[in-house]
Protein backbone atom coordinates (compact mmCIF):
# COMPACT_ATOMS: atom_id res chain seq x y z
CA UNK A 1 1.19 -21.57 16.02
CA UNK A 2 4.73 -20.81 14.83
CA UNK A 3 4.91 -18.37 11.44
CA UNK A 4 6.65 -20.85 8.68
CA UNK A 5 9.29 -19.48 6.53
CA UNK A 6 8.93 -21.09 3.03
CA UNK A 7 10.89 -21.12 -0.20
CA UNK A 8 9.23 -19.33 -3.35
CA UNK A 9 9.74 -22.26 -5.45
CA UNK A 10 7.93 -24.52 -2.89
CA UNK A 11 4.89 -21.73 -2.13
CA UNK A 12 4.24 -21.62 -6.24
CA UNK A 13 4.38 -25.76 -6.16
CA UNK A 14 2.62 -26.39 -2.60
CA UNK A 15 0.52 -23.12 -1.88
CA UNK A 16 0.08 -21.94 1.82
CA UNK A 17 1.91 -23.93 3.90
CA UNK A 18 -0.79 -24.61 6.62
CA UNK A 19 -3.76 -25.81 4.11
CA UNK A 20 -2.39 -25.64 0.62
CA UNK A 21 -4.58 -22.68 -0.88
CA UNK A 22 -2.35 -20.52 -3.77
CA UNK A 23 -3.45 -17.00 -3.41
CA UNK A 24 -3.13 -14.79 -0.40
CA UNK A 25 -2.15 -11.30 0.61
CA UNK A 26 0.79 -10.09 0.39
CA UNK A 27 1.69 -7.53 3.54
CA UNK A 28 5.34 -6.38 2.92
CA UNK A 29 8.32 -7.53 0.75
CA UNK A 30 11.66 -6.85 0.43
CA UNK A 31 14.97 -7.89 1.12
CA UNK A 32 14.25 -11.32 -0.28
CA UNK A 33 11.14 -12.39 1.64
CA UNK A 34 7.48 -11.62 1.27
CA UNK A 35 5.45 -11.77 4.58
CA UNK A 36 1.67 -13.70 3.61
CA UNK A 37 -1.44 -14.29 4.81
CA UNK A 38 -3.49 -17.36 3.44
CA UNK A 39 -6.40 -16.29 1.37
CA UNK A 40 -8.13 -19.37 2.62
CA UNK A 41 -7.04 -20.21 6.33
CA UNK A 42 -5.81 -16.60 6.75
CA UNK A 43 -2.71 -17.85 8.35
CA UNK A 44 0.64 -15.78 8.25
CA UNK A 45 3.61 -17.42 6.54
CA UNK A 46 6.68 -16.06 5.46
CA UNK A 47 8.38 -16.87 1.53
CA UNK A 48 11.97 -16.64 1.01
CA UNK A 49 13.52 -16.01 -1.93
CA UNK A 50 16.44 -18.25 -3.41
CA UNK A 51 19.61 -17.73 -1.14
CA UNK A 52 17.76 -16.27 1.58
CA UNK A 53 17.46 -18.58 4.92
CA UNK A 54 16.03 -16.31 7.11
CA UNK A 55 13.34 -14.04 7.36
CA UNK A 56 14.49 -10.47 7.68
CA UNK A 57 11.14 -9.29 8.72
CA UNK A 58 10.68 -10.34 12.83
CA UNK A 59 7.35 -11.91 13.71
CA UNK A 60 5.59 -11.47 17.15
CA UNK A 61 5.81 -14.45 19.02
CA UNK A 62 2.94 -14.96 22.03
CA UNK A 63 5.71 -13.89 24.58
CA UNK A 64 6.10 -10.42 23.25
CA UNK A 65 9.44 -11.23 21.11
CA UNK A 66 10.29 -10.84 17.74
CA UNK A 67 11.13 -14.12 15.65
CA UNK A 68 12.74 -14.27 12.58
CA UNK A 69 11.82 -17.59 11.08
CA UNK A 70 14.42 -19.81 9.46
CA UNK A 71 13.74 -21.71 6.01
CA UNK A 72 11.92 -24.82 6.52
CA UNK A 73 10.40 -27.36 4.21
CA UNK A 74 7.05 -27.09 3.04
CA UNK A 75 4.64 -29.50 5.48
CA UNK A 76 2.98 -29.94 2.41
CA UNK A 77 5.69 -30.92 0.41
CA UNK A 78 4.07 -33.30 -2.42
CA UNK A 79 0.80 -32.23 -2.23
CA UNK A 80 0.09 -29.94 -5.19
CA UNK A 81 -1.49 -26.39 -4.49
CA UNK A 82 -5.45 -25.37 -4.90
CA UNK A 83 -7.71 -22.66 -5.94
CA UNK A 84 -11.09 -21.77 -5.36
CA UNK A 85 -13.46 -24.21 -6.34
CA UNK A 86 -15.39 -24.06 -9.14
CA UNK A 87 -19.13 -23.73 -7.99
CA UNK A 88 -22.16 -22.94 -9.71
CA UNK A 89 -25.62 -21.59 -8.76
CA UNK A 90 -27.93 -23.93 -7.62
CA UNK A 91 -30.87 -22.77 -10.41
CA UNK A 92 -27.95 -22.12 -13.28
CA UNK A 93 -26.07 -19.45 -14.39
CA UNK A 94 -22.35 -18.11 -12.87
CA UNK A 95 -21.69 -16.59 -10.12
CA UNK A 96 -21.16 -12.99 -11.10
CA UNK A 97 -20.64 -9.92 -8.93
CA UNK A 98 -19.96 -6.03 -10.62
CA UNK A 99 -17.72 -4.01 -9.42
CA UNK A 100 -19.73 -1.25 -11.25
CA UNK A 101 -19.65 0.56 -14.79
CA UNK A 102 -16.58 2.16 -15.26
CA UNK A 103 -14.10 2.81 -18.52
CA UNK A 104 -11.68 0.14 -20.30
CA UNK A 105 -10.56 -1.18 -23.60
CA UNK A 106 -13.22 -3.48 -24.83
CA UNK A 107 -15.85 -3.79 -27.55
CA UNK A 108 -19.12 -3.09 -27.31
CA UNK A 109 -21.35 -6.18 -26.60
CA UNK A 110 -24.17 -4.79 -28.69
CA UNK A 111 -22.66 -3.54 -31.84
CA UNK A 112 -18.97 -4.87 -31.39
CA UNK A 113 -17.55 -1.43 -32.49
CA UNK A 114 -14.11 -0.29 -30.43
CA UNK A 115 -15.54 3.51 -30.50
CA UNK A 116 -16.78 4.31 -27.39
CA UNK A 117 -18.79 7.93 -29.06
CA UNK A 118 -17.61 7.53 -32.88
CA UNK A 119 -14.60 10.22 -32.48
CA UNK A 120 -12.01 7.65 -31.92
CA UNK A 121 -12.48 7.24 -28.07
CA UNK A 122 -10.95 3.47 -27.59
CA UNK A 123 -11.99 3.46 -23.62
CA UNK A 124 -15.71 1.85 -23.95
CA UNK A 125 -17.81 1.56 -20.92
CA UNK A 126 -17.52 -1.65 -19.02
CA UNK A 127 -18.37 -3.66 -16.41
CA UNK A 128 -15.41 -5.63 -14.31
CA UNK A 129 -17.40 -8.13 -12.62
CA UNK A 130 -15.37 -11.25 -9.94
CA UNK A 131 -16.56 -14.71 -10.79
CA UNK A 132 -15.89 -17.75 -8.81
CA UNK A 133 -12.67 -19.14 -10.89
CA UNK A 134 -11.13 -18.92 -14.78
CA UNK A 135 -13.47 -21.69 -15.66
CA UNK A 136 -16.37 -19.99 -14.87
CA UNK A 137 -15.03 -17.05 -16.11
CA UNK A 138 -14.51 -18.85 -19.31
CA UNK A 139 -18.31 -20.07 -19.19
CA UNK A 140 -19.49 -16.65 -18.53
CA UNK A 141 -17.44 -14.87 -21.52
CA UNK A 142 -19.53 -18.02 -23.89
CA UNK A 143 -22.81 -16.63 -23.02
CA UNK A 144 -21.81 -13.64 -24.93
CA UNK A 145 -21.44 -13.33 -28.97
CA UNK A 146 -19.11 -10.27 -28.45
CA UNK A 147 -17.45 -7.70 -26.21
CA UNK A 148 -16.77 -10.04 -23.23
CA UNK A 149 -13.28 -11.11 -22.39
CA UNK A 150 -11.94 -13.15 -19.51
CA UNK A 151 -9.53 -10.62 -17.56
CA UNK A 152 -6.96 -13.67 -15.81
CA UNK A 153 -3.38 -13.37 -14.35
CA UNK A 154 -1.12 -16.12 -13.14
CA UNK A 155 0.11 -13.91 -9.97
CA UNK A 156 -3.97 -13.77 -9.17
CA UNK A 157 -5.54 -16.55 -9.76
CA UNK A 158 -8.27 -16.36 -7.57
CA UNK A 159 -9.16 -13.07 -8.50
CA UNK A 160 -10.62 -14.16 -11.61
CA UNK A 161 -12.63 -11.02 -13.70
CA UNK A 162 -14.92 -10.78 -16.69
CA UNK A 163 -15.03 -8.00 -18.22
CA UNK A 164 -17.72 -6.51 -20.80
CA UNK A 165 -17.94 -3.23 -23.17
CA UNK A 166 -20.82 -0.85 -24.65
CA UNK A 167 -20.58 2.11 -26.38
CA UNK A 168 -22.00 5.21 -25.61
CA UNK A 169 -25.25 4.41 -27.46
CA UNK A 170 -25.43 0.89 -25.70
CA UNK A 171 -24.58 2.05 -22.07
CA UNK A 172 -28.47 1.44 -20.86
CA UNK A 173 -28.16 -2.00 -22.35
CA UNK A 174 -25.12 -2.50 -20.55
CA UNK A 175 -26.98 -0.60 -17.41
CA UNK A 176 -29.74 -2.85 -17.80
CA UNK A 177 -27.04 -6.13 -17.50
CA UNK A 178 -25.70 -4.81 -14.26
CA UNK A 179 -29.28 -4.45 -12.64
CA UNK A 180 -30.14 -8.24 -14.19
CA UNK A 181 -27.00 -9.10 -12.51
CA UNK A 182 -27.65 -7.31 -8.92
CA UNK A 183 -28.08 -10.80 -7.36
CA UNK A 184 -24.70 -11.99 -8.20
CA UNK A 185 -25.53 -14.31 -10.96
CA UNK A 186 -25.79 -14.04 -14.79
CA UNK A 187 -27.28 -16.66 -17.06
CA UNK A 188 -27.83 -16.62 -21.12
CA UNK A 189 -31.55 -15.27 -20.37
CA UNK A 190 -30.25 -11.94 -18.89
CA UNK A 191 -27.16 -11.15 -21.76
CA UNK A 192 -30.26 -11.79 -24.00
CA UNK A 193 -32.69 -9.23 -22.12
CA UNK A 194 -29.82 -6.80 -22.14
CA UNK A 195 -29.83 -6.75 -25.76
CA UNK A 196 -25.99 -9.46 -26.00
């Protein structure tokens, strides 16, 4: 299959040209084009930037040659972009997986202070953990009274993070959270175990 050179405009309307998906990786940019792979059908595409009509980045073609592909319209063109869909385990909760304790700017879910040890340290212990899309993100953050926050950007929307603080005195309840949560799901019960 031929690499597609896209315009930005049309890859933030129509997503990935071959199935529509919005996120992907991003290999190499510059010169006005961005060179992507699909973070759903993991098919290569090229955007172009306003002004530019052809890729300046060559693409392998199956007969050892380089390609540079032209602008083209979307093949999509009309059919609005999509994310990840919004799934749920089967016996409740969110999807939720850690990407360990580590340090950030938060408040403590315990005791909602914004002192990590009580000498001014604003970097509480956290845990960063992906779920499956901002609403569930947004579901997980309700399950907790305090010192969860959804962690969301436009230019990632797939990569959707929750993130939640404890204080020095808190870290084994926050410890205890992130072994409740070793399966990849959090529900109500398991904030309340952890002491949330």
């Amino acid at each position: 299959m031929d690499t597609i050179a896209i315009s930005r405009d049309d890859a933030e309307k129509y997503g990935c040209p071959y199935c529509g998906y919005q996120s992907g990786f991003n290999h190499v940019s510059g010169r006005g084009a961005s060179v992507i792979t699909c973070g759903e059908c993991k098919q290569c595409f090229i955007v172009l930037s306003p002004g530019v009509n052809v890729s300046p980045f060559g693409i392998e073609s199956g007969k050892g040659q380089k390609v540079y592909p032209k602008l083209s319209e979307h093949p999509r063109k009309g059919t609005p972009k999509h994310g990840a869909p919004d799934k749920r385990p089967e016996k409740g909760g969110e999807f939720f997986h850690s990407r360990g304790i580590g340090l950030d700017n938060c408040i403590c879910f315990v005791c909602g202070t914004r002192d990590r040890t009580g000498r001014g340290h604003f970097c509480l212990n956290n845990i960063a953990a992906f779920v499956t899309c901002k609403a569930a993100g947004e579901r997980v953050v309700a399950m907790f009274g305090r010192g969860a926050r959804l962690d969301y950007r436009e230019r990632e929307p797939d990569r959707v993070q929750v993130k939640i603080g404890a204080c020095d005195k808190h870290l084994s309840n926050l410890k205890k959270l992130e072994k409740l949560t070793e399966n990849g799901v959090i529900t109500e019960d398991m904030v309340r175990q952890a002491g949330g």
